[in-house]
N, C-alpha and C. Protein backbone atom coordinates (compact mmCIF):
# COMPACT_ATOMS: atom_id res chain seq x y z
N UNK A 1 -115.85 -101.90 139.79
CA UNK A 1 -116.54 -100.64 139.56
C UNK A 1 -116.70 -100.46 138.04
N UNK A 2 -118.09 -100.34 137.55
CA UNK A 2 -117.74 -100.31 136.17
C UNK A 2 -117.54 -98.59 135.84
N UNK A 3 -116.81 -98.72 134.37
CA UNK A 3 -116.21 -97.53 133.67
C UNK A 3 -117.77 -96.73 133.34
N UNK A 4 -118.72 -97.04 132.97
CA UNK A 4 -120.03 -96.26 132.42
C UNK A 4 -120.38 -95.48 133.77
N UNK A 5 -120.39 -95.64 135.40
CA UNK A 5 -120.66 -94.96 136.71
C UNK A 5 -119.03 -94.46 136.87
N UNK A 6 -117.94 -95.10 136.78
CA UNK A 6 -116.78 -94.40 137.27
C UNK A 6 -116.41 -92.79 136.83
N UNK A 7 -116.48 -93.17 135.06
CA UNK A 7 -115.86 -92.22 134.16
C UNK A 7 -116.70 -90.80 134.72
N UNK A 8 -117.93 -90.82 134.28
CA UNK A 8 -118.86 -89.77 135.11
C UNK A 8 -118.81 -89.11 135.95
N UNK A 9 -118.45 -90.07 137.36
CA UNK A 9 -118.43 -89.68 138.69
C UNK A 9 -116.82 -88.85 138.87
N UNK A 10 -116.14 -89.35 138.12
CA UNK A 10 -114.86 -88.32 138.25
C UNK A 10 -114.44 -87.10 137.80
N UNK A 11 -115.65 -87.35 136.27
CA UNK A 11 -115.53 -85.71 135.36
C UNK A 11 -115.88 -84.52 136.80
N UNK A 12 -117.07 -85.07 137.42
CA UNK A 12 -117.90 -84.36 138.50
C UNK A 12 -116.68 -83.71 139.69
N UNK A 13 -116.10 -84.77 139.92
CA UNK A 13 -114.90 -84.70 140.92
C UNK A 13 -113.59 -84.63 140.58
N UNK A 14 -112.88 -83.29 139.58
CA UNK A 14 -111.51 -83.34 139.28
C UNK A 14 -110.82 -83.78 139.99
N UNK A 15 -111.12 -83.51 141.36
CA UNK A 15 -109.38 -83.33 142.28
C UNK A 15 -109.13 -85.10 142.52
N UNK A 16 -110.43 -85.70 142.85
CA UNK A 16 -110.33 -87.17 142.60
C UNK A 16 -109.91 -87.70 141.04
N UNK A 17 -110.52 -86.86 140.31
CA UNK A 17 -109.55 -87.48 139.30
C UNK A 17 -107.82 -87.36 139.00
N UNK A 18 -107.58 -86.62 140.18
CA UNK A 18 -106.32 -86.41 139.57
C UNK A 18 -105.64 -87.05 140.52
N UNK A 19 -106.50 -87.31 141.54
CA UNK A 19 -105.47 -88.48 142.83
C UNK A 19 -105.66 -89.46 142.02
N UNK A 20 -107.08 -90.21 141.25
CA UNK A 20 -106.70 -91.50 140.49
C UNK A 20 -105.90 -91.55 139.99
N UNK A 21 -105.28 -90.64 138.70
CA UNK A 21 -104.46 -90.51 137.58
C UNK A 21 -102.95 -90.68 138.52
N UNK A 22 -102.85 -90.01 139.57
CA UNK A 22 -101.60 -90.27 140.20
C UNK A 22 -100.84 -90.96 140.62
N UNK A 23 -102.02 -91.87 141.39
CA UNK A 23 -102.26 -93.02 142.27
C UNK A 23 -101.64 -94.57 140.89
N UNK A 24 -102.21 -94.13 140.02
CA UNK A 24 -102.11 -95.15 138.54
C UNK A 24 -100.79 -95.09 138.29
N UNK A 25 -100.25 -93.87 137.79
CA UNK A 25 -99.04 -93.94 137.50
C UNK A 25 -97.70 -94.14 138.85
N UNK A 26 -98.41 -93.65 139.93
CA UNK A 26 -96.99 -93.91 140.66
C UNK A 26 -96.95 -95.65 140.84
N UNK A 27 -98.20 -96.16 141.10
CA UNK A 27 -98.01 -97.75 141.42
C UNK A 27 -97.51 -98.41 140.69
N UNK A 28 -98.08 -98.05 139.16
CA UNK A 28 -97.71 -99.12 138.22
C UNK A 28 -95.81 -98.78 137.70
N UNK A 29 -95.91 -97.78 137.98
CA UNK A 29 -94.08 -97.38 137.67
C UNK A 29 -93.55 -97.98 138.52
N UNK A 30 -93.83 -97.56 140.05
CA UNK A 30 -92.85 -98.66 140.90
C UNK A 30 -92.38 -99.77 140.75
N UNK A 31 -93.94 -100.75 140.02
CA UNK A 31 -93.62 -101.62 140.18
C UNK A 31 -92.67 -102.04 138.57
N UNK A 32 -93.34 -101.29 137.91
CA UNK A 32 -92.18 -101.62 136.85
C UNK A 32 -90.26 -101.29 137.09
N UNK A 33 -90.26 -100.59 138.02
CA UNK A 33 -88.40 -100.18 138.39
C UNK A 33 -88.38 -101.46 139.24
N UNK A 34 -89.18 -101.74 140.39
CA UNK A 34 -88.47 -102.90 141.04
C UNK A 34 -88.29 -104.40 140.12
N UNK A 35 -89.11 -104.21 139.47
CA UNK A 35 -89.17 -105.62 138.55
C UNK A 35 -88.24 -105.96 137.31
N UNK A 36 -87.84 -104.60 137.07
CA UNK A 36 -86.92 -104.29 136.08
C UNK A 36 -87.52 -105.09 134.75
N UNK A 37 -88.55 -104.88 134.42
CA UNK A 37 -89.72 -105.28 133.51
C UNK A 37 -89.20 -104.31 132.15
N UNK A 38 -89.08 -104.98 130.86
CA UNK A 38 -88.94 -103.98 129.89
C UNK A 38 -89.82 -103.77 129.06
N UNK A 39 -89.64 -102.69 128.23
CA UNK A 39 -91.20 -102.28 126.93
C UNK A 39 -91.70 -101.15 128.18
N UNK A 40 -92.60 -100.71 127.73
CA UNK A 40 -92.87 -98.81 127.49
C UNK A 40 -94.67 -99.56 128.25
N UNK A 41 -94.64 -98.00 128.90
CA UNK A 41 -96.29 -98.08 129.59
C UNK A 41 -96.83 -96.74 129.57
N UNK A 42 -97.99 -97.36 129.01
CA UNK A 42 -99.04 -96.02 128.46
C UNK A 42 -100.53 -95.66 129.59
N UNK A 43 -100.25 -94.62 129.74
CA UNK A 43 -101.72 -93.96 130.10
C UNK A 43 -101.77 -92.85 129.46
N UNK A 44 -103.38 -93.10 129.94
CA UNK A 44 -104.84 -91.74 128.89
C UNK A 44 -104.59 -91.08 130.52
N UNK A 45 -104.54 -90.01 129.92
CA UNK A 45 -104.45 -88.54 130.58
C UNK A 45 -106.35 -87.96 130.11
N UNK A 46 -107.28 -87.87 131.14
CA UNK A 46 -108.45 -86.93 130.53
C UNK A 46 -108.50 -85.71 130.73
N UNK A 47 -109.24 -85.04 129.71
CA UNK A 47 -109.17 -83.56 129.41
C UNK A 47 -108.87 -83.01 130.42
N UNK A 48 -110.08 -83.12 131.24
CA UNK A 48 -109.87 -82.07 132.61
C UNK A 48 -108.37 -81.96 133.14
N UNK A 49 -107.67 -83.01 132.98
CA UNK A 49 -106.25 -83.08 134.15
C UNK A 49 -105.26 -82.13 132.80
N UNK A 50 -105.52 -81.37 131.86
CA UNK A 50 -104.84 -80.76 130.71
C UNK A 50 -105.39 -79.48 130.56
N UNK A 51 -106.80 -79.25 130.81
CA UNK A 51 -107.41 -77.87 130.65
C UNK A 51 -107.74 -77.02 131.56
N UNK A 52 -107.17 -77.91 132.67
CA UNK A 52 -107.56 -76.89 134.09
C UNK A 52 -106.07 -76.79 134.27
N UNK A 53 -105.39 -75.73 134.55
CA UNK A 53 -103.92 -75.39 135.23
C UNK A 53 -103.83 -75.91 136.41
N UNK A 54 -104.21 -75.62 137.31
CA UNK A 54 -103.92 -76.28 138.47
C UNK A 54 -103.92 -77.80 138.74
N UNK A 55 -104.53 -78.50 137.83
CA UNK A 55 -104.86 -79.85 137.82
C UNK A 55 -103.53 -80.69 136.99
N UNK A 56 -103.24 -79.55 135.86
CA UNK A 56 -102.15 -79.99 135.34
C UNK A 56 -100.66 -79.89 135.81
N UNK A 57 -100.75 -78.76 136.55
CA UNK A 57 -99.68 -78.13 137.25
C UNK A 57 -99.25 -79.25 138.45
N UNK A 58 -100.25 -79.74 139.26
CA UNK A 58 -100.49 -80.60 140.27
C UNK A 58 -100.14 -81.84 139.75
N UNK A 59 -100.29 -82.34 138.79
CA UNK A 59 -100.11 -83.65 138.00
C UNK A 59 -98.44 -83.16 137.84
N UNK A 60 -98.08 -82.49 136.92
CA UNK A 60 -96.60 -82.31 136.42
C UNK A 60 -96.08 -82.21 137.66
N UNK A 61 -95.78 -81.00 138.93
CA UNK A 61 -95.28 -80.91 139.67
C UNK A 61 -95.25 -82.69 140.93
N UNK A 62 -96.23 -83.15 141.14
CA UNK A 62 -96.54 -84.27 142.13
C UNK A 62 -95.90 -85.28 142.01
N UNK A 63 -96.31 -85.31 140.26
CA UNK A 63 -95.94 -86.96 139.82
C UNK A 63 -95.19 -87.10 138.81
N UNK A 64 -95.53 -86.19 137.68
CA UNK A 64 -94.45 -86.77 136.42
C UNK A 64 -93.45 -85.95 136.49
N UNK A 65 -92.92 -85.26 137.10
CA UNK A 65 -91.74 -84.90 137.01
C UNK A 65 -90.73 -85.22 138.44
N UNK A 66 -91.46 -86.21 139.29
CA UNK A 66 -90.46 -86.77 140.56
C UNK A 66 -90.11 -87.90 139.61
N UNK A 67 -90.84 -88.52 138.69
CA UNK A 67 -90.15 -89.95 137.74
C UNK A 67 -88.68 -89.95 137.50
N UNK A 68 -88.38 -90.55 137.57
CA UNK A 68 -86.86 -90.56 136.95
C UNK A 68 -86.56 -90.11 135.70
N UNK A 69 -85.70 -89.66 135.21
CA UNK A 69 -86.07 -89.18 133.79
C UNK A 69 -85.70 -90.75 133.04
N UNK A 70 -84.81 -91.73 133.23
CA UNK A 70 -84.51 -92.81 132.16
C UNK A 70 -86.01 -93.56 132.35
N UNK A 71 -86.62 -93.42 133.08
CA UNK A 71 -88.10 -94.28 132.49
C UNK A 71 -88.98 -93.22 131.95
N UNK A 72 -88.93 -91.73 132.09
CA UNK A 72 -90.14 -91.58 131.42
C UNK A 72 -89.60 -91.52 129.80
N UNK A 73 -88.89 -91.81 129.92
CA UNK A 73 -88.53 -92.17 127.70
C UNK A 73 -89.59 -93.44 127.83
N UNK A 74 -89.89 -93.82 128.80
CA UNK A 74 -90.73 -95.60 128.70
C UNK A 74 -91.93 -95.34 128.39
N UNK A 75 -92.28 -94.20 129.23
CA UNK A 75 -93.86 -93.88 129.54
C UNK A 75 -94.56 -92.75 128.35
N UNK A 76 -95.73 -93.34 127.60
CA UNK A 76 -96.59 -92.92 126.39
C UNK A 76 -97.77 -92.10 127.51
N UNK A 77 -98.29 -90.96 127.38
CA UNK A 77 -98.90 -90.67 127.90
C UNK A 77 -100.01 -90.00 126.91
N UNK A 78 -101.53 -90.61 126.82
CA UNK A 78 -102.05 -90.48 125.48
C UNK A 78 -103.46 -89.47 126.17
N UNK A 79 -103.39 -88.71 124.82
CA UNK A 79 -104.35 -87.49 124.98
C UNK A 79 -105.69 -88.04 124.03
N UNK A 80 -106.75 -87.61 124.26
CA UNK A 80 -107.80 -88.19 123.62
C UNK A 80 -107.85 -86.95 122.75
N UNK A 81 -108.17 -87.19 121.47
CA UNK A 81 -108.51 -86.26 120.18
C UNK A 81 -109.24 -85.17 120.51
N UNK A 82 -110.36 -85.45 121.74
CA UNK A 82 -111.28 -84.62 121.40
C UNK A 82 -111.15 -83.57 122.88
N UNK A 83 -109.72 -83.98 123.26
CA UNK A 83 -109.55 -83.11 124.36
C UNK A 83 -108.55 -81.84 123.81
N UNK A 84 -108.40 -82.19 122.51
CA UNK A 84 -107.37 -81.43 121.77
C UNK A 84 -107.58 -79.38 121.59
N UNK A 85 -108.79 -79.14 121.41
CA UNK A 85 -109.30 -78.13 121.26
C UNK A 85 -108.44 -76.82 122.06
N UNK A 86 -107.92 -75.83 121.16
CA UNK A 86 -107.14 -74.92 121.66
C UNK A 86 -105.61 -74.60 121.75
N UNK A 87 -105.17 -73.59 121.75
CA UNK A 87 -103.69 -73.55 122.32
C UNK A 87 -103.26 -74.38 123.58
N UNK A 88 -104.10 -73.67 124.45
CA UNK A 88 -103.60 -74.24 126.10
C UNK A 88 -103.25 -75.79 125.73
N UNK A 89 -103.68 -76.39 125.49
CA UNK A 89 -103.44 -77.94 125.25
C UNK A 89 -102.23 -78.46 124.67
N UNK A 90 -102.02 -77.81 123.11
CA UNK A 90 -100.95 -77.67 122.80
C UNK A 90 -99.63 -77.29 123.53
N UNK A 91 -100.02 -76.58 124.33
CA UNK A 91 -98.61 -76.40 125.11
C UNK A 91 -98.46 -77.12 126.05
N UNK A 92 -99.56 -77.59 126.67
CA UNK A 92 -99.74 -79.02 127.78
C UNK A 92 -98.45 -80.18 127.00
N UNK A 93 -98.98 -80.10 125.71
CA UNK A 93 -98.74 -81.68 125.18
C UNK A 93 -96.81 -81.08 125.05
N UNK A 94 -96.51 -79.80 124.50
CA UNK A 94 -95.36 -79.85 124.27
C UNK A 94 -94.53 -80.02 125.40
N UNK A 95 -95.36 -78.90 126.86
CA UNK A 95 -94.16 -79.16 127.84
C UNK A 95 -93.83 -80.66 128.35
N UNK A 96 -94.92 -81.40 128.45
CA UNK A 96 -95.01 -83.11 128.35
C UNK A 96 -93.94 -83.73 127.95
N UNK A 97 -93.71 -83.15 126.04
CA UNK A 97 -92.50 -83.63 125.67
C UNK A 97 -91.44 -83.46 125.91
N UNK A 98 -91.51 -81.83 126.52
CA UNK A 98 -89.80 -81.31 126.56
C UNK A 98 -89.73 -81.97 128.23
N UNK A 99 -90.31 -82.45 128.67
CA UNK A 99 -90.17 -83.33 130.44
C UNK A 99 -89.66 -84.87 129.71
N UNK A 100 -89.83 -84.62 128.56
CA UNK A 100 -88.74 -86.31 128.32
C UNK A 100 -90.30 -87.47 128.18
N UNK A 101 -91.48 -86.84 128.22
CA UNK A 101 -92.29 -87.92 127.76
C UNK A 101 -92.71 -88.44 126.32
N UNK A 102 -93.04 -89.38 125.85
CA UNK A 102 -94.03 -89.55 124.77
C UNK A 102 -95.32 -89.21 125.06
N UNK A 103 -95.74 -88.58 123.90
CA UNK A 103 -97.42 -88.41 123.70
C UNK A 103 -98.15 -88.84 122.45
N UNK A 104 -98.61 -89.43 123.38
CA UNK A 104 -99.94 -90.02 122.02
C UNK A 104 -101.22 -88.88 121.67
N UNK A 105 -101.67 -89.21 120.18
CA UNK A 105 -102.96 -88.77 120.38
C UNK A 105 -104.11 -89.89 120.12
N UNK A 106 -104.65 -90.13 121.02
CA UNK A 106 -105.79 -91.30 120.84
C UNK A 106 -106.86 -90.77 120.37
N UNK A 107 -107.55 -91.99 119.78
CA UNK A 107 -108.41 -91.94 118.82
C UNK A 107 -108.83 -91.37 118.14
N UNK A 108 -107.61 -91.44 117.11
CA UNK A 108 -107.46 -90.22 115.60
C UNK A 108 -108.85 -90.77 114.95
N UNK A 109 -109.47 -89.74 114.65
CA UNK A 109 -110.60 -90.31 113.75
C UNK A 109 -111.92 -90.67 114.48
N UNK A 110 -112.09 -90.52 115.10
CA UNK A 110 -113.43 -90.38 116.13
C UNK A 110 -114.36 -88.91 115.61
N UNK A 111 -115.35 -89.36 115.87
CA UNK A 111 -116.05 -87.84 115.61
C UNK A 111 -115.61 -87.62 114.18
N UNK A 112 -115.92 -85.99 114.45
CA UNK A 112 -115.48 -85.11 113.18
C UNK A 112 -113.87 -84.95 113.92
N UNK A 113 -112.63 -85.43 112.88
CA UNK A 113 -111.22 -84.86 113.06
C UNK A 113 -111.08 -83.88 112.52
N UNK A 114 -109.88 -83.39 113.48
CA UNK A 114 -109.57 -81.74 112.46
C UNK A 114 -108.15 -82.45 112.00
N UNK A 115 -108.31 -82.07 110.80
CA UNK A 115 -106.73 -82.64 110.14
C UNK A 115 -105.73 -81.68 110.58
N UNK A 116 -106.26 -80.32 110.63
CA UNK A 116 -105.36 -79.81 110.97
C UNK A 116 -104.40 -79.81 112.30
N UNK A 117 -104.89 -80.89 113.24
CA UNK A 117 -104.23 -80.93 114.27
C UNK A 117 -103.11 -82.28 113.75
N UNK A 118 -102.78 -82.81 113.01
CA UNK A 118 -102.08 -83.42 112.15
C UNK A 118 -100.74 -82.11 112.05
N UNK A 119 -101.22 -81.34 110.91
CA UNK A 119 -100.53 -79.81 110.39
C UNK A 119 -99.85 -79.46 111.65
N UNK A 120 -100.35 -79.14 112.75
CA UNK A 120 -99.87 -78.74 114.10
C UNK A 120 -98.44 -79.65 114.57
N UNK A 121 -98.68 -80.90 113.99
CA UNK A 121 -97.27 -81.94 114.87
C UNK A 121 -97.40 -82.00 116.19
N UNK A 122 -96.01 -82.26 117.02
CA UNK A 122 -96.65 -81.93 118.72
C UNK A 122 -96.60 -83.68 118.60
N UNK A 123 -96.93 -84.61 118.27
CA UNK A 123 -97.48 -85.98 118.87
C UNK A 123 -96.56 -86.89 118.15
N UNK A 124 -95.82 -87.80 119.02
CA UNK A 124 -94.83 -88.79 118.90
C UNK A 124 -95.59 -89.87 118.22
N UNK A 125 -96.65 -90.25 118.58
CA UNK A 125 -97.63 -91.52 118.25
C UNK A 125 -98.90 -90.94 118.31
N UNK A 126 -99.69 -91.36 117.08
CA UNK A 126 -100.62 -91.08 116.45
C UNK A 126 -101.85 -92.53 116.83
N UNK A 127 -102.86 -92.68 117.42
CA UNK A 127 -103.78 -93.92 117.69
C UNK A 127 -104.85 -93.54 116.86
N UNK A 128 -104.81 -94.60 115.87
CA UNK A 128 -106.33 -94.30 114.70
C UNK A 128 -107.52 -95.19 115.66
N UNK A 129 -108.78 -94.34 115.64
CA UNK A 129 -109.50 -94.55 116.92
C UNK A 129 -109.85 -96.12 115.87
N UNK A 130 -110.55 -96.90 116.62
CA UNK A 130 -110.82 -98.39 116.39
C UNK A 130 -112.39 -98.56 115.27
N UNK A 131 -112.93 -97.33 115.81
CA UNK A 131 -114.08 -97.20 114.58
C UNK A 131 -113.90 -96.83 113.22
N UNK A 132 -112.55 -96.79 112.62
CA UNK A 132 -111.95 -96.33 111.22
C UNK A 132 -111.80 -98.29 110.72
N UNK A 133 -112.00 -98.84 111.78
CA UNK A 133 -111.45 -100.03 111.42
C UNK A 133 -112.50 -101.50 111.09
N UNK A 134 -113.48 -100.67 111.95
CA UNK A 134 -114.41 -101.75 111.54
C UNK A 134 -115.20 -102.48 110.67
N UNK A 135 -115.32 -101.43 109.50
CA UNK A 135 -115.76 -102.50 107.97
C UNK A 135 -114.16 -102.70 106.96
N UNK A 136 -113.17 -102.63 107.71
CA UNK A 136 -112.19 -103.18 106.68
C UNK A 136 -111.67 -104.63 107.21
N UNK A 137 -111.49 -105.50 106.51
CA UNK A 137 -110.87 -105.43 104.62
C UNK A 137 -112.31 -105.53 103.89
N UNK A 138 -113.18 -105.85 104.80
CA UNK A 138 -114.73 -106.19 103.72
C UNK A 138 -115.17 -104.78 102.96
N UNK A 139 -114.71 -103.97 103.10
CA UNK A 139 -115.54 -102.76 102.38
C UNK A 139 -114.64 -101.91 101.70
N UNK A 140 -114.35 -102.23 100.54
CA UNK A 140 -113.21 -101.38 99.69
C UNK A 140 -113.49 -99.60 99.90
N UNK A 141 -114.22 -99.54 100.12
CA UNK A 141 -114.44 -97.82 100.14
C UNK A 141 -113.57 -97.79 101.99
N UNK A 142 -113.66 -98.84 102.44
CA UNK A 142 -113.37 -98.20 104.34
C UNK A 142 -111.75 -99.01 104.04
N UNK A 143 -111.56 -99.40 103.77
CA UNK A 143 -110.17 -99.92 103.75
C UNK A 143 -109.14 -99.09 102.53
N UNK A 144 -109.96 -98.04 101.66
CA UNK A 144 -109.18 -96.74 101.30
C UNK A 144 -108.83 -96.17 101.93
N UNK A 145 -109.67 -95.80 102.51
CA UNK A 145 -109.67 -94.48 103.62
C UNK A 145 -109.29 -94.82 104.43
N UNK A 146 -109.27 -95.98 105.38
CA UNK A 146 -108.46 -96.24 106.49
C UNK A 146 -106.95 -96.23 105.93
N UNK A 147 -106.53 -96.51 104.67
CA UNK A 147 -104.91 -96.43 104.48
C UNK A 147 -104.61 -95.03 103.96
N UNK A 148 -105.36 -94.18 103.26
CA UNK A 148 -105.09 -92.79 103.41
C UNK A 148 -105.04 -92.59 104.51
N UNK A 149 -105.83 -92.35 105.92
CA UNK A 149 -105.75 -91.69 107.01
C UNK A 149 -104.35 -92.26 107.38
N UNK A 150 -104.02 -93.63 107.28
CA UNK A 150 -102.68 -93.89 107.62
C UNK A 150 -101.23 -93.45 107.00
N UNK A 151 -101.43 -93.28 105.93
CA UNK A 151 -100.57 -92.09 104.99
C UNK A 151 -100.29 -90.95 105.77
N UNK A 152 -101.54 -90.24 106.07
CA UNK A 152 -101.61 -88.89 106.32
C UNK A 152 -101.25 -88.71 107.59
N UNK A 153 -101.13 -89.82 108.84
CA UNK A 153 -100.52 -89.91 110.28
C UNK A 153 -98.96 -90.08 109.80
N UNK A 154 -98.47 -90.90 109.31
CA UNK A 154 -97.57 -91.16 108.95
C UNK A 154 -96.39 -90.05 108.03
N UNK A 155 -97.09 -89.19 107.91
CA UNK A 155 -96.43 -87.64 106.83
C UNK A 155 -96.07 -87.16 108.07
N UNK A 156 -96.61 -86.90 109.51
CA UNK A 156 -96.68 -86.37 110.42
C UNK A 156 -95.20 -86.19 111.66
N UNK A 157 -94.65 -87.65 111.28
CA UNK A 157 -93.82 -87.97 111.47
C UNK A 157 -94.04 -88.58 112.67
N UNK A 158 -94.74 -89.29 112.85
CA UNK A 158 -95.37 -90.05 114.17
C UNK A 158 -95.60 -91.47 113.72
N UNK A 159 -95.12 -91.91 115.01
CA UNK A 159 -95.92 -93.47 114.86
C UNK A 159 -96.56 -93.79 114.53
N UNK A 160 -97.91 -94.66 113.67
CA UNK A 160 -98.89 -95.18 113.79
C UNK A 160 -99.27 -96.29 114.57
N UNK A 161 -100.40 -96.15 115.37
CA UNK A 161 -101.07 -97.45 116.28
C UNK A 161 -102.22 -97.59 115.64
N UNK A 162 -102.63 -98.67 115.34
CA UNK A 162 -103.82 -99.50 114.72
C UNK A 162 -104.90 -99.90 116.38
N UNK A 163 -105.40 -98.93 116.34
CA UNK A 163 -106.60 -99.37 118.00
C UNK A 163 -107.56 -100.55 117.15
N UNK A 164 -108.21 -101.57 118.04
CA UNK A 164 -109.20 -102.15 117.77
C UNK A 164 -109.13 -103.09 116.79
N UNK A 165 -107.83 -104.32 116.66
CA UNK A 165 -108.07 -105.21 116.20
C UNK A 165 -108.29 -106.38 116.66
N UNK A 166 -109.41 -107.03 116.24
CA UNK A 166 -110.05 -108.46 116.48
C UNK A 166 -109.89 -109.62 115.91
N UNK A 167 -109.56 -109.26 114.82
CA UNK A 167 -109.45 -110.43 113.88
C UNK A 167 -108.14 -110.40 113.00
N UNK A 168 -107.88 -111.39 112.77
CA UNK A 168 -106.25 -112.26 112.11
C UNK A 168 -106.61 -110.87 110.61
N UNK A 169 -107.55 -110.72 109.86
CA UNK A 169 -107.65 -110.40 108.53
C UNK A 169 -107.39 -108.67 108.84
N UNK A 170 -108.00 -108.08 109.92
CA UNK A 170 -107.82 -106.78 109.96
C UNK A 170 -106.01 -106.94 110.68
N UNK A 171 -105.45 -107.54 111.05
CA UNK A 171 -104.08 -107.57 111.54
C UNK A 171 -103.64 -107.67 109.70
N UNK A 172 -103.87 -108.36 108.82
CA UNK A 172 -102.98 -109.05 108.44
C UNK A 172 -103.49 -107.30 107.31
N UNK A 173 -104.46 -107.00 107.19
CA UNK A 173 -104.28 -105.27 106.39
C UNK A 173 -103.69 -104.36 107.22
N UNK A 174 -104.24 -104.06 108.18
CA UNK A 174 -103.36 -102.81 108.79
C UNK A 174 -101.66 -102.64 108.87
N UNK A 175 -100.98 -104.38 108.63
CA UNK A 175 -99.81 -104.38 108.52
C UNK A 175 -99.61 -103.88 107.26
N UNK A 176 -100.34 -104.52 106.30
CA UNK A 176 -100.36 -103.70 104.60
C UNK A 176 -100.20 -102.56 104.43
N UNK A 177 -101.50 -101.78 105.45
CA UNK A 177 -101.32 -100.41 105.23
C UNK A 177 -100.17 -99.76 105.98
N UNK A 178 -99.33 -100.23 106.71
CA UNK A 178 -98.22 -99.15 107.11
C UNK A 178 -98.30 -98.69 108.68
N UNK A 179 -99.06 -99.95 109.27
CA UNK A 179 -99.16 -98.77 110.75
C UNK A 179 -97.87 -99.26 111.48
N UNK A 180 -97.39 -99.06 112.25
CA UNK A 180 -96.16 -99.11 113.23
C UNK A 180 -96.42 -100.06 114.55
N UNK A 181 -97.69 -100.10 115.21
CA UNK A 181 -97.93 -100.83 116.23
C UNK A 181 -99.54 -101.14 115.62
N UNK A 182 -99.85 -102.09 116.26
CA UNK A 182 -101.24 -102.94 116.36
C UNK A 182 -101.50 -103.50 117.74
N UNK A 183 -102.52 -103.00 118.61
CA UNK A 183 -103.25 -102.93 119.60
C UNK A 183 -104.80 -103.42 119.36
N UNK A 184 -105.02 -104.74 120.00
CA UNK A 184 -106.36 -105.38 120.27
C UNK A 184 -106.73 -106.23 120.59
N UNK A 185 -107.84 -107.19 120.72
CA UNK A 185 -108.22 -108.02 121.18
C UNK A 185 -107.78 -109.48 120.56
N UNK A 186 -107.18 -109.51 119.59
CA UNK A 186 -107.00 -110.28 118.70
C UNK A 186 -105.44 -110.61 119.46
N UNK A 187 -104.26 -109.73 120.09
CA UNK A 187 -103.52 -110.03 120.62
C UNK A 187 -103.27 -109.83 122.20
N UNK A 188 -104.07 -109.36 123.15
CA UNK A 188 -104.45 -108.93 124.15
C UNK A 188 -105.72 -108.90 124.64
N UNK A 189 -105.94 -109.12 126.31
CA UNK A 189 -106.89 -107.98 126.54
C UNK A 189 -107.02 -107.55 127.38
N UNK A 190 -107.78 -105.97 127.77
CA UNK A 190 -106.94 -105.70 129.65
C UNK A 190 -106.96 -107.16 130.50
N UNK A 191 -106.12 -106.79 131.49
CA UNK A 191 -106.49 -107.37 132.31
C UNK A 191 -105.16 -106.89 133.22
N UNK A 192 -105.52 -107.29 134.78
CA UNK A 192 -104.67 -107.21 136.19
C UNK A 192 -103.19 -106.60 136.20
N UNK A 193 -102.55 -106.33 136.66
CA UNK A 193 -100.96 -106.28 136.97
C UNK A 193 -100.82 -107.60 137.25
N UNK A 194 -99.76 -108.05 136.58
CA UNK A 194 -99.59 -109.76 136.69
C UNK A 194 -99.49 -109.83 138.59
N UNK A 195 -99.85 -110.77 139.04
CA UNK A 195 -99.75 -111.00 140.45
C UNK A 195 -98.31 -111.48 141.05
N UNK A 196 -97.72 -111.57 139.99
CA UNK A 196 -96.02 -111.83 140.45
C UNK A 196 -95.14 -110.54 140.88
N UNK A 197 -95.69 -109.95 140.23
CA UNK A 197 -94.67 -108.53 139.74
C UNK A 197 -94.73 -107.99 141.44
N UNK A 198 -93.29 -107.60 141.88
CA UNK A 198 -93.22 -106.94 143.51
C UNK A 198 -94.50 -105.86 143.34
């Protein structure tokens, strides 16, 4: 099913989006407790399942809070930047944390950012979106600014994740500049639940 007809068809249909979102995390956790698999697993949470109460309420009550609490220290659960808008959210993301999760904010730097949601705190791990990344190291003006913005995640007291690396040369700056994790194609790429795993 591709993501360009899926993503769409679910904004349309919350309540299906929130059986997907459910359906995702209870499988893939299972199978991570029976397998006794280690390292941390992340999902994108979308707006809707954060700005509608009942959707969020239904999510917290259903699923992330039957988890065990020693795995959800495992589980990153990442908010997209531009779902950020408002109080209500903010308190989404805090009660999140005080339930014992990590939260990301994905793709810092997309669009117009508000720095001030930086100022706010609230986010364990910080994801600089992958388009901050694409004319560096070749373009001294984008490889400033990509290590200021990394400064300025980093004051925050959050992780930094480097989204969207491809190549050995953008790995071998973003380590320069200070980020904490590096995520991309260059060391990964989606793919399956290994077919071993119970």
């Amino acid at each position: 099913m591709s993501p360009a007809w899926l993503f769409p068809a679910l904004k349309r249909e919350p309540d299906q989006l929130l059986q997907l979102t459910r359906r995702q995390i209870d499988t893939v956790c299972a199978r991570m407790e029976r397998s006794s698999l280690a390292g941390s697993l992340w999902f994108n949470l979308a707006a809707e399942l954060l700005q509608t109460p009942a959707l969020f309420d239904a999510l917290l009550s259903d699923c992330l809070l039957r988890m065990p609490p020693a795995l959800r220290g495992r589980v990153v659960l990442e908010v997209s930047e531009d779902a950020l808008a408002g109080q209500l959210v903010a308190a989404r993301v805090a009660r999140l944390r005080q339930a014992g999760y990590l939260v990301a904010m994905d793709d810092f730097g997309a669009g117009y950012s508000n720095l001030g949601r930086l100022l706010t705190g609230g986010f364990d791990i910080l994801k600089l979106d992958l388009a901050l990344l694409r004319q560096v190291p070749e373009r001294i003006w984008a490889a400033n600014a990509y290590r200021e913005v990394v400064n300025l995640a980093a004051a925050s007291g959050a992780l930094v994740v480097a989204e969207g690396v491809e190549r050995q040369c953008q790995s071998d700056f973003v380590r320069w500049a200070g980020v904490d994790i590096i995520q991309g194609f260059l060391y990964a790429r989606p793919q399956p639940l290994a077919a071993g795993l119970p």
